[in-house]
PDB file of N, CA and C in Angstrom:
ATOM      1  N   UNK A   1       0.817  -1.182   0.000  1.00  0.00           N
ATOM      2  CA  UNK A   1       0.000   0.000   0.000  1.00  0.00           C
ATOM      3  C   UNK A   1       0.868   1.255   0.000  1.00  0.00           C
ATOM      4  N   UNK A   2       1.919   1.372  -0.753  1.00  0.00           N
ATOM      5  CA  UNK A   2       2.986   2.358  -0.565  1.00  0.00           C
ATOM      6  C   UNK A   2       2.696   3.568  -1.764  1.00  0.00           C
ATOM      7  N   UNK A   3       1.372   2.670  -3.000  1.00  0.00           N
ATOM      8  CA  UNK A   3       0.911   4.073  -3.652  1.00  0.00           C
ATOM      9  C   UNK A   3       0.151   5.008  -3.299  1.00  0.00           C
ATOM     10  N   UNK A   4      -0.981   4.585  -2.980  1.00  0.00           N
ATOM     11  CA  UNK A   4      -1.742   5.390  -1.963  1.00  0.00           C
ATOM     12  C   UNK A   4      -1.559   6.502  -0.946  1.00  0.00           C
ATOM     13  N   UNK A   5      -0.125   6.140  -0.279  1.00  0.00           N
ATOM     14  CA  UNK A   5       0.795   6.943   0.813  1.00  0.00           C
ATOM     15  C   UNK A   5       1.245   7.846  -0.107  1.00  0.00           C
ATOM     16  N   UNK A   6       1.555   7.223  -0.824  1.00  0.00           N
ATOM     17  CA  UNK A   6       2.435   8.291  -1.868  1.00  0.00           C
ATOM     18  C   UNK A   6       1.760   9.402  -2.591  1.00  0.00           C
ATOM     19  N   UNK A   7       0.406   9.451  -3.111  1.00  0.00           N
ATOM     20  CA  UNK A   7      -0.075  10.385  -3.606  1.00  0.00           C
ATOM     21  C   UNK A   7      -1.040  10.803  -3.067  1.00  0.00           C
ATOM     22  N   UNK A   8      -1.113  10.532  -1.437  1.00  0.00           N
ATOM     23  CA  UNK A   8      -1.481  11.465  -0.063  1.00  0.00           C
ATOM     24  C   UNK A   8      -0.768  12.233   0.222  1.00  0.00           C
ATOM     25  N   UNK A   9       0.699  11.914   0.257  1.00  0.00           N
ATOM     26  CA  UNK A   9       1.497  12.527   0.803  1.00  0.00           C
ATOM     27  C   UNK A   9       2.069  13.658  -0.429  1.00  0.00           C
ATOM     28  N   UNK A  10       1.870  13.619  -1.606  1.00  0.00           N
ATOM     29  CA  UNK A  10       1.855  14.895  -2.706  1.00  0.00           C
ATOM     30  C   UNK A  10       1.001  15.407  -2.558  1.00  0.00           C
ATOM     31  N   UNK A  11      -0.270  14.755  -2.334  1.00  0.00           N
ATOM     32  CA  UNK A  11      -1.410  16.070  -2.550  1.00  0.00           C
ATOM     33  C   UNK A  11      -1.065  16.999  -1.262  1.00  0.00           C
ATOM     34  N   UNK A  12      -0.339  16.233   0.240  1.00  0.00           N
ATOM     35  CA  UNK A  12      -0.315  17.346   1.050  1.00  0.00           C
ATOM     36  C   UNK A  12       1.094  18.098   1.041  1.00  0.00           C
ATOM     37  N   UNK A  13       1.590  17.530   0.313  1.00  0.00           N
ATOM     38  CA  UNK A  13       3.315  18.211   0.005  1.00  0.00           C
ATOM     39  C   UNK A  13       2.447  19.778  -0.687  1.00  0.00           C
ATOM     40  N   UNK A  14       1.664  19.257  -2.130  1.00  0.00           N
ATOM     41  CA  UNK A  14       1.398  20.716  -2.489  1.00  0.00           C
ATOM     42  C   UNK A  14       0.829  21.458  -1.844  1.00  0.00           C
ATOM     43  N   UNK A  15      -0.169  20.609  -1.067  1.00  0.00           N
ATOM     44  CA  UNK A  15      -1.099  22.065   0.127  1.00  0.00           C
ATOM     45  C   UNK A  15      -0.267  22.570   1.061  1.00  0.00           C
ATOM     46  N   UNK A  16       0.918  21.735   1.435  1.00  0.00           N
ATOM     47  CA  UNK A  16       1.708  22.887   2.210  1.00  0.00           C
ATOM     48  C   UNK A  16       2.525  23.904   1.468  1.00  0.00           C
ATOM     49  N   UNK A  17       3.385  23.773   0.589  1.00  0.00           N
ATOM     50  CA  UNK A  17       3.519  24.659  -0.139  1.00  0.00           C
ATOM     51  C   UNK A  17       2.590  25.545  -0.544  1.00  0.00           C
ATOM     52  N   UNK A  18       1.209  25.545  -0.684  1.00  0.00           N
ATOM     53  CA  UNK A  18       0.868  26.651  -1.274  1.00  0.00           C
ATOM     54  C   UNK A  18       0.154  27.555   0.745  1.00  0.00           C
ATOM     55  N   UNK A  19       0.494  26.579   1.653  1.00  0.00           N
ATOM     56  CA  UNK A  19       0.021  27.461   2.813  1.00  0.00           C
ATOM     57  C   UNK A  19       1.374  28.018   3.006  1.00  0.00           C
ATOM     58  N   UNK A  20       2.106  27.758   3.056  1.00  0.00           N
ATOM     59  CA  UNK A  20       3.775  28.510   2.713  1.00  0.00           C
ATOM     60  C   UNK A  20       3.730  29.529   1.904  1.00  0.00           C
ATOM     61  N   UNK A  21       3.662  29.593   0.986  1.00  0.00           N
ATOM     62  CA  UNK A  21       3.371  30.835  -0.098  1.00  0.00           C
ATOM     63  C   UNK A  21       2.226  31.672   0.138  1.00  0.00           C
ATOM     64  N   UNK A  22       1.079  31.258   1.040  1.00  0.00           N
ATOM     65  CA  UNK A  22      -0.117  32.019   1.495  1.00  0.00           C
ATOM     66  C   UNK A  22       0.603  32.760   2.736  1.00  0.00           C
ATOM     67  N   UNK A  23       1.519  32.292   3.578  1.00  0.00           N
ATOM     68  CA  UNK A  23       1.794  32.982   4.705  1.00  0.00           C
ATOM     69  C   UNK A  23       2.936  33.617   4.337  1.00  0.00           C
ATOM     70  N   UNK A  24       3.533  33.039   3.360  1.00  0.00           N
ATOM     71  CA  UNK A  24       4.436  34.084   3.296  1.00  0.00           C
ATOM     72  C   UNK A  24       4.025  35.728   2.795  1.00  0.00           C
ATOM     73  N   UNK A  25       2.850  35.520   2.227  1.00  0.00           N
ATOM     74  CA  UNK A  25       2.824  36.931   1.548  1.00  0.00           C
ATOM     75  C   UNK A  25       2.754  36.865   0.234  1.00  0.00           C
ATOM     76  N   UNK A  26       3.122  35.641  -0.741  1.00  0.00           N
ATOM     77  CA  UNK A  26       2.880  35.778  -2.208  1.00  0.00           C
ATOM     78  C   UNK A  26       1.738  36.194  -2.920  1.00  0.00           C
ATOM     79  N   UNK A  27       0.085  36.132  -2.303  1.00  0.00           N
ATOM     80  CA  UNK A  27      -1.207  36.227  -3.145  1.00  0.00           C
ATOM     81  C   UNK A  27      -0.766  37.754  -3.064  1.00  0.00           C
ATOM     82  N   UNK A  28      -0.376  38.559  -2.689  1.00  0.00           N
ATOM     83  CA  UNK A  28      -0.486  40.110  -2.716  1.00  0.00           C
ATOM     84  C   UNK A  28       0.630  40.641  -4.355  1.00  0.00           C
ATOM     85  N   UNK A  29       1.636  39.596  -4.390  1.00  0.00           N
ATOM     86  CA  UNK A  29       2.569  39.714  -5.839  1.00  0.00           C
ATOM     87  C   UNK A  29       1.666  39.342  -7.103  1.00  0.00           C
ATOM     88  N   UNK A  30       0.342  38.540  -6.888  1.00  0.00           N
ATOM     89  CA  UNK A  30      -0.252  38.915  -8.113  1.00  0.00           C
ATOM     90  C   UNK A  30      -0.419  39.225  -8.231  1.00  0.00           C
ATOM     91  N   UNK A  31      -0.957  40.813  -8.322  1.00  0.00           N
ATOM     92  CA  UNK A  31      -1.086  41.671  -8.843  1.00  0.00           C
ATOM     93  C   UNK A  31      -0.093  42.308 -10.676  1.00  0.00           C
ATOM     94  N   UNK A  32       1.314  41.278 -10.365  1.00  0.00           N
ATOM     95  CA  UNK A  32       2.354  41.844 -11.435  1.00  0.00           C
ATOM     96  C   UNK A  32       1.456  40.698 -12.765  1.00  0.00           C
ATOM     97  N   UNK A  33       0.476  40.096 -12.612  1.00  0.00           N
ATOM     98  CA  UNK A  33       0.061  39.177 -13.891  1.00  0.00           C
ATOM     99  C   UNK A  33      -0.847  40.106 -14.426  1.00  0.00           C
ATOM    100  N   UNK A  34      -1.289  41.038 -13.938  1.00  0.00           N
ATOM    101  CA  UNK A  34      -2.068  43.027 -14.145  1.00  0.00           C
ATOM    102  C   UNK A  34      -1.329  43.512 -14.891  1.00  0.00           C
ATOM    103  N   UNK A  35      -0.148  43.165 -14.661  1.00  0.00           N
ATOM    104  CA  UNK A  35       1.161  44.318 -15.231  1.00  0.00           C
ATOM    105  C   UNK A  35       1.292  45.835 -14.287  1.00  0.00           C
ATOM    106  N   UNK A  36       0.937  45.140 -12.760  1.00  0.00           N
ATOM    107  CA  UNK A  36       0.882  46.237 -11.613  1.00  0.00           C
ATOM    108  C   UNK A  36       1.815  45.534 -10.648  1.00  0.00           C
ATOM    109  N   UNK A  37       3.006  45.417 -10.906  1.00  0.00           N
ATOM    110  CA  UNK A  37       4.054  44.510  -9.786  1.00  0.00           C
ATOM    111  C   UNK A  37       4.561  45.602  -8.788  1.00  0.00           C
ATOM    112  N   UNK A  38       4.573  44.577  -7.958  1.00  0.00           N
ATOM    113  CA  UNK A  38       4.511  45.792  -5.805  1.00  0.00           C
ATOM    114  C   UNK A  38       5.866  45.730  -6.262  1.00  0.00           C
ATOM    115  N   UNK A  39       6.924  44.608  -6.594  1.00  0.00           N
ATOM    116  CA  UNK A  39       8.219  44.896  -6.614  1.00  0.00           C
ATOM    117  C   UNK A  39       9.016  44.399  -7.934  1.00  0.00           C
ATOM    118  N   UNK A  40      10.176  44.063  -8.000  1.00  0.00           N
ATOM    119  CA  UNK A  40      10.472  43.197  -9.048  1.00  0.00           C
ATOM    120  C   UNK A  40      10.795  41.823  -8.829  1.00  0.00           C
ATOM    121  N   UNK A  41      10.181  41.442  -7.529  1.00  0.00           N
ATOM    122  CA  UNK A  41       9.802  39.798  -7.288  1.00  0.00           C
ATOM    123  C   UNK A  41       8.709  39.288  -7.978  1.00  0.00           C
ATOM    124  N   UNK A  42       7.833  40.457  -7.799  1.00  0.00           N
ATOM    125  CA  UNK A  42       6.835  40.313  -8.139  1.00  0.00           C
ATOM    126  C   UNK A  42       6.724  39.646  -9.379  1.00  0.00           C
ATOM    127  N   UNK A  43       6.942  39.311 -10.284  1.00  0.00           N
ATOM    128  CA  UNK A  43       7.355  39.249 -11.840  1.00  0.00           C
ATOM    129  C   UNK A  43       7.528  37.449 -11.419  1.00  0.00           C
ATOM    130  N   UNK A  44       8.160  36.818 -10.395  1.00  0.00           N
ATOM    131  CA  UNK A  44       8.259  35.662 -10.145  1.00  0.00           C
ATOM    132  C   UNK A  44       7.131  35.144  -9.296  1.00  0.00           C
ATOM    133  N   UNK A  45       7.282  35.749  -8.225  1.00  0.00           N
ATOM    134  CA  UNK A  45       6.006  35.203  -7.176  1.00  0.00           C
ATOM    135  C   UNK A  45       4.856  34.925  -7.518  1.00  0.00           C
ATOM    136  N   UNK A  46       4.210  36.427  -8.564  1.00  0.00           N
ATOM    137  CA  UNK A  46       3.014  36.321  -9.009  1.00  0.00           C
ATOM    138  C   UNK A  46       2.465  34.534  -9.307  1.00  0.00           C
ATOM    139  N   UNK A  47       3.148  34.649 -10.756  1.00  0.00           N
ATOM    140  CA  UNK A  47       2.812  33.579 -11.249  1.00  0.00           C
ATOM    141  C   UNK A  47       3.348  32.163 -10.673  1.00  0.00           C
ATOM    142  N   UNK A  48       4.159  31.859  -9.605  1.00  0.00           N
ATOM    143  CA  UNK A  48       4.630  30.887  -8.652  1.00  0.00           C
ATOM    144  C   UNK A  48       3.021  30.700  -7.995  1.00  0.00           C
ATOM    145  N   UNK A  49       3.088  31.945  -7.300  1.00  0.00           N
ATOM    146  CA  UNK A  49       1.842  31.269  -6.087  1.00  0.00           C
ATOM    147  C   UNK A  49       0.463  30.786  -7.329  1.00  0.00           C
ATOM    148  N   UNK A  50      -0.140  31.591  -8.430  1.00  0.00           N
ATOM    149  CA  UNK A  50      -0.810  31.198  -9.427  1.00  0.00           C
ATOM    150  C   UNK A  50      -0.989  29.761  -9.335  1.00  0.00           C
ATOM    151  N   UNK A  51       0.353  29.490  -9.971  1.00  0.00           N
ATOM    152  CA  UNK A  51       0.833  28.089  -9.807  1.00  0.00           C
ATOM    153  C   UNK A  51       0.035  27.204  -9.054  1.00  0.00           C
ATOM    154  N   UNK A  52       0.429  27.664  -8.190  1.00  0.00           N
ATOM    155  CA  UNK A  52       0.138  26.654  -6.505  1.00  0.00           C
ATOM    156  C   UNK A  52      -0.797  26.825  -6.051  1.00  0.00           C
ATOM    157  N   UNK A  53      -1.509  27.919  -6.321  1.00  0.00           N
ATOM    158  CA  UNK A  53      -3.111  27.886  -6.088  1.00  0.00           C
ATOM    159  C   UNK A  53      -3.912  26.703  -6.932  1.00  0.00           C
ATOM    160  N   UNK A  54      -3.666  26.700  -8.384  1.00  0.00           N
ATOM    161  CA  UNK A  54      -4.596  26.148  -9.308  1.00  0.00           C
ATOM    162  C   UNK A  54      -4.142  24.487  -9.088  1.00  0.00           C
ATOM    163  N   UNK A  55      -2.596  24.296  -8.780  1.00  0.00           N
ATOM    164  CA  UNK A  55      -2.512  22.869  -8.446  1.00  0.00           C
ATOM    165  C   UNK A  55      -3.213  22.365  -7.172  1.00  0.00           C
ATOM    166  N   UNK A  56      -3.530  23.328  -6.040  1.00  0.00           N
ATOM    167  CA  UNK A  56      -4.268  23.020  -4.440  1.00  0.00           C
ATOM    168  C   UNK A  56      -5.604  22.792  -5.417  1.00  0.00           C
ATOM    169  N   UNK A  57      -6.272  23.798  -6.271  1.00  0.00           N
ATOM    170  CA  UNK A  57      -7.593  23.387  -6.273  1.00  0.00           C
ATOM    171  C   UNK A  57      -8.108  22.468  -6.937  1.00  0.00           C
ATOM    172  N   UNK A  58      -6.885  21.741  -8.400  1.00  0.00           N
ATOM    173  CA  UNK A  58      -7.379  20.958  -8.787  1.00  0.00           C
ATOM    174  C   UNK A  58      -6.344  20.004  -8.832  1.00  0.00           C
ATOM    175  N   UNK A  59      -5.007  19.920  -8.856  1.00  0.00           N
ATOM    176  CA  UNK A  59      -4.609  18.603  -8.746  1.00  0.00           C
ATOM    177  C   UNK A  59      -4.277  17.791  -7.461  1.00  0.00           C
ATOM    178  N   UNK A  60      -4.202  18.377  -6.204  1.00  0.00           N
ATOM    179  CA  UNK A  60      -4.712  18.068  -4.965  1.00  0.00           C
ATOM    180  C   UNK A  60      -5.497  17.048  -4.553  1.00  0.00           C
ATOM    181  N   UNK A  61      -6.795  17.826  -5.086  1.00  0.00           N
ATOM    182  CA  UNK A  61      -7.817  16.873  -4.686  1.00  0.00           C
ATOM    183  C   UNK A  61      -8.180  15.599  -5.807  1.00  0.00           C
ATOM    184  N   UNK A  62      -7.510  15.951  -7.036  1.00  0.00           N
ATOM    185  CA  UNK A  62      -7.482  14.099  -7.863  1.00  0.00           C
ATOM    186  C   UNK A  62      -6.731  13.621  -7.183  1.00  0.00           C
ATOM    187  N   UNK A  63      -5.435  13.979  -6.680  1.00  0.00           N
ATOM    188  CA  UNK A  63      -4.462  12.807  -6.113  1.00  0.00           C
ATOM    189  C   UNK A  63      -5.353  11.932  -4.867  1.00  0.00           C
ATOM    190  N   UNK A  64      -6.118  12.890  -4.013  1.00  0.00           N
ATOM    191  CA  UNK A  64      -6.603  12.515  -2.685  1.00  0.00           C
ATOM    192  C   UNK A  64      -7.615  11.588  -3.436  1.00  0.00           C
ATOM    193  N   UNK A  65      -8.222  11.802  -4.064  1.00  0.00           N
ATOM    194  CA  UNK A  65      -9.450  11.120  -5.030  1.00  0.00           C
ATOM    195  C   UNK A  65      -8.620   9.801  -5.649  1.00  0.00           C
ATOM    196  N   UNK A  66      -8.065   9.622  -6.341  1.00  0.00           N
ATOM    197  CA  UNK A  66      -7.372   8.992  -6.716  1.00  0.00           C
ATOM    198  C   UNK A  66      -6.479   7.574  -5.611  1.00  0.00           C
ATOM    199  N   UNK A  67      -6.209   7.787  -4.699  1.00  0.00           N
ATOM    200  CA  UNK A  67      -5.204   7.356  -3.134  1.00  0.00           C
ATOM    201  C   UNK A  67      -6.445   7.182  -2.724  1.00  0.00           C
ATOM    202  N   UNK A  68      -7.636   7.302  -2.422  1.00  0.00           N
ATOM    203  CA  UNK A  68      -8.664   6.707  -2.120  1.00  0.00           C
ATOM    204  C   UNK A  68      -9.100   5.707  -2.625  1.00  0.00           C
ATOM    205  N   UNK A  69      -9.630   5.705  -3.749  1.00  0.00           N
ATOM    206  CA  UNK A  69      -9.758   4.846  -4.686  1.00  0.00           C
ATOM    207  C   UNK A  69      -8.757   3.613  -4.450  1.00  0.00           C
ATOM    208  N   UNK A  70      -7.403   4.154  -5.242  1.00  0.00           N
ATOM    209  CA  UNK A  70      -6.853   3.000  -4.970  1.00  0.00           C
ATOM    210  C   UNK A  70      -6.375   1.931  -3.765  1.00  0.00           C
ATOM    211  N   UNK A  71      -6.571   2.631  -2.516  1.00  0.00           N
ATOM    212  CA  UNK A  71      -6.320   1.927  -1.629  1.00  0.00           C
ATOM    213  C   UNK A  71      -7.473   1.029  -1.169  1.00  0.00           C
ATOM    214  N   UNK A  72      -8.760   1.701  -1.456  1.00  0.00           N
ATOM    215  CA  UNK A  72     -10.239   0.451  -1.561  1.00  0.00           C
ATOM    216  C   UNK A  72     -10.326  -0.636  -2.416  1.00  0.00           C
ATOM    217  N   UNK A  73      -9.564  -0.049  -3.505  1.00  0.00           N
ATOM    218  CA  UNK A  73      -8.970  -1.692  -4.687  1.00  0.00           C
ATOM    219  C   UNK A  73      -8.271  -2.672  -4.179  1.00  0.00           C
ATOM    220  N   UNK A  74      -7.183  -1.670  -3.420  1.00  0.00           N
ATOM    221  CA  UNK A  74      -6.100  -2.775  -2.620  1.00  0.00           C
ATOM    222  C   UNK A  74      -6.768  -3.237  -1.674  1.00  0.00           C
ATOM    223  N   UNK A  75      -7.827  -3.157  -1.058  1.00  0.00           N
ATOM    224  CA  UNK A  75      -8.296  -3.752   0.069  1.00  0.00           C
ATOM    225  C   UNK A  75      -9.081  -4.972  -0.301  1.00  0.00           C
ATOM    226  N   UNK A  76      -9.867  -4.560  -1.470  1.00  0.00           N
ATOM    227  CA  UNK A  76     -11.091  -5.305  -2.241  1.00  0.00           C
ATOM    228  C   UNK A  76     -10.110  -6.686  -2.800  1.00  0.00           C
ATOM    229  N   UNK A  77      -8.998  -6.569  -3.423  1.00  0.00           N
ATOM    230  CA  UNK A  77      -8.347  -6.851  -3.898  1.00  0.00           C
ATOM    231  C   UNK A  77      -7.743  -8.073  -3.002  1.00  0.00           C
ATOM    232  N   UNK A  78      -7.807  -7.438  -1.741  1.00  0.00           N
ATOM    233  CA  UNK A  78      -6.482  -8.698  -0.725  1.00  0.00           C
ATOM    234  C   UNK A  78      -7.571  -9.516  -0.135  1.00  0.00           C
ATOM    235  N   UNK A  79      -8.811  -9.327  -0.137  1.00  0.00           N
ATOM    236  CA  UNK A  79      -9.515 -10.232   0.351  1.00  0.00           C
ATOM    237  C   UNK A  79     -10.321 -11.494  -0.467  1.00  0.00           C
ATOM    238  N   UNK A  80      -9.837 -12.635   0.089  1.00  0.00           N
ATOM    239  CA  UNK A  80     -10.908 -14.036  -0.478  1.00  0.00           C
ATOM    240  C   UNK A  80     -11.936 -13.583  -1.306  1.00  0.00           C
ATOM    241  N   UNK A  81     -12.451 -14.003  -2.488  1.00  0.00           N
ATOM    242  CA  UNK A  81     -14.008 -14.065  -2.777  1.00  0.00           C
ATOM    243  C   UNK A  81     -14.627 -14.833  -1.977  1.00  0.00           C
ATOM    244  N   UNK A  82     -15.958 -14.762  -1.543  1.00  0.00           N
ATOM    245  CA  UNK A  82     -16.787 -15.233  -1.240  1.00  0.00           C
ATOM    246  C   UNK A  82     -17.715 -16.311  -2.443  1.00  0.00           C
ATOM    247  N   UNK A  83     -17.858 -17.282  -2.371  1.00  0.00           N
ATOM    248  CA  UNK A  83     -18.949 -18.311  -3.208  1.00  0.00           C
ATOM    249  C   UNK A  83     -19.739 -18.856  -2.369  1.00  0.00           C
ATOM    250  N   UNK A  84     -21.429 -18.866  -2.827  1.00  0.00           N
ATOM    251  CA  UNK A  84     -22.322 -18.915  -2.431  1.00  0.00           C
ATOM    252  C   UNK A  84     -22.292 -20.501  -2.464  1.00  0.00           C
ATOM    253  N   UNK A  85     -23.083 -21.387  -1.155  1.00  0.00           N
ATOM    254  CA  UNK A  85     -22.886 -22.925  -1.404  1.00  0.00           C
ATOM    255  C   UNK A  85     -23.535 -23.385  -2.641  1.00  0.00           C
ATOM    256  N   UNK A  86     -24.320 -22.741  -3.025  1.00  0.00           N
ATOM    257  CA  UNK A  86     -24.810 -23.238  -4.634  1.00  0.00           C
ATOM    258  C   UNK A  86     -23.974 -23.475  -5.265  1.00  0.00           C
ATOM    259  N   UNK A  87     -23.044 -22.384  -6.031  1.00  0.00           N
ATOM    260  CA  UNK A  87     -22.333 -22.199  -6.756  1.00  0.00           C
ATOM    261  C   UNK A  87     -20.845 -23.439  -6.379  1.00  0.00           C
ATOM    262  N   UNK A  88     -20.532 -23.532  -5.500  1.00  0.00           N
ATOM    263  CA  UNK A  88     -19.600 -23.975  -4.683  1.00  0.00           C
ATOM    264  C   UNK A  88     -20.321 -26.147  -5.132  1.00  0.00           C
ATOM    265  N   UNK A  89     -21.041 -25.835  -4.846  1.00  0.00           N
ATOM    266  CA  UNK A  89     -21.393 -27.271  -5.630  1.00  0.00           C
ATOM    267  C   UNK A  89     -21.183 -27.796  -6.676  1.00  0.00           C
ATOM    268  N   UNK A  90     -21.492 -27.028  -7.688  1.00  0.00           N
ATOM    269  CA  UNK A  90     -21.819 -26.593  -8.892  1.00  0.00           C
ATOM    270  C   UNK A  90     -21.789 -27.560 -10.296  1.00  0.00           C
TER     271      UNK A  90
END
C-alpha cells in the first residue's frame, strides 16, 4: 500500500507549499500578472503562487481522489471471494 501513501502525501506536500506561499505573503505579488508589480519579485512570485493555487484546487484533490480509490482496490483486492454454497457445488 505504498501508492496510496504516496499520492497522499503529494497532494499534502502541495497544500503545504501553497500554505507557505499564502503565509508568506505571495497572493499580494499577483497583482504583477495586471502588469501592476509591488516589486520586481513580483514578476516571479506572481505567477509561482498562481501556480500553486490552481494545483491546491485541482490537482490536490485528484491525487486525494485517486489514493482513495486505490487503496479500496487494494483492500477489495487482498480479500478471499466469497462463493455462495450453490455455486460452490456446482
Amino acid at each position: 500500500m505504498r501508492r496510496p501513501a504516496a499520492l497522499f502525501g503529494l497532494a499534502g506536500l502541495i497544500t503545504a507549499a501553497y500554505l507557505a506561499a499564502r503565509l508568506a505573503g505571495w497572493a499580494e505579488h499577483t497583482s504583477a500578472i495586471c502588469g501592476m508589480p509591488r516589486s520586481p519579485a513580483s514578476w516571479t512570485l506572481g505567477p509561482a503562487f498562481v501556480a500553486l493555487y490552481l494545483a491546491v484546487v485541482v490537482l490536490a484533490p485528484i491525487l486525494a481522489i485517486a489514493a482513495t480509490l486505490d487503496a479500496l482496490l487494494l483492500l477489495r483486492l487482498s480479500r478471499p471471494l466469497r462463493r455462495s454454497p450453490e455455486r460452490a457445488r456446482g
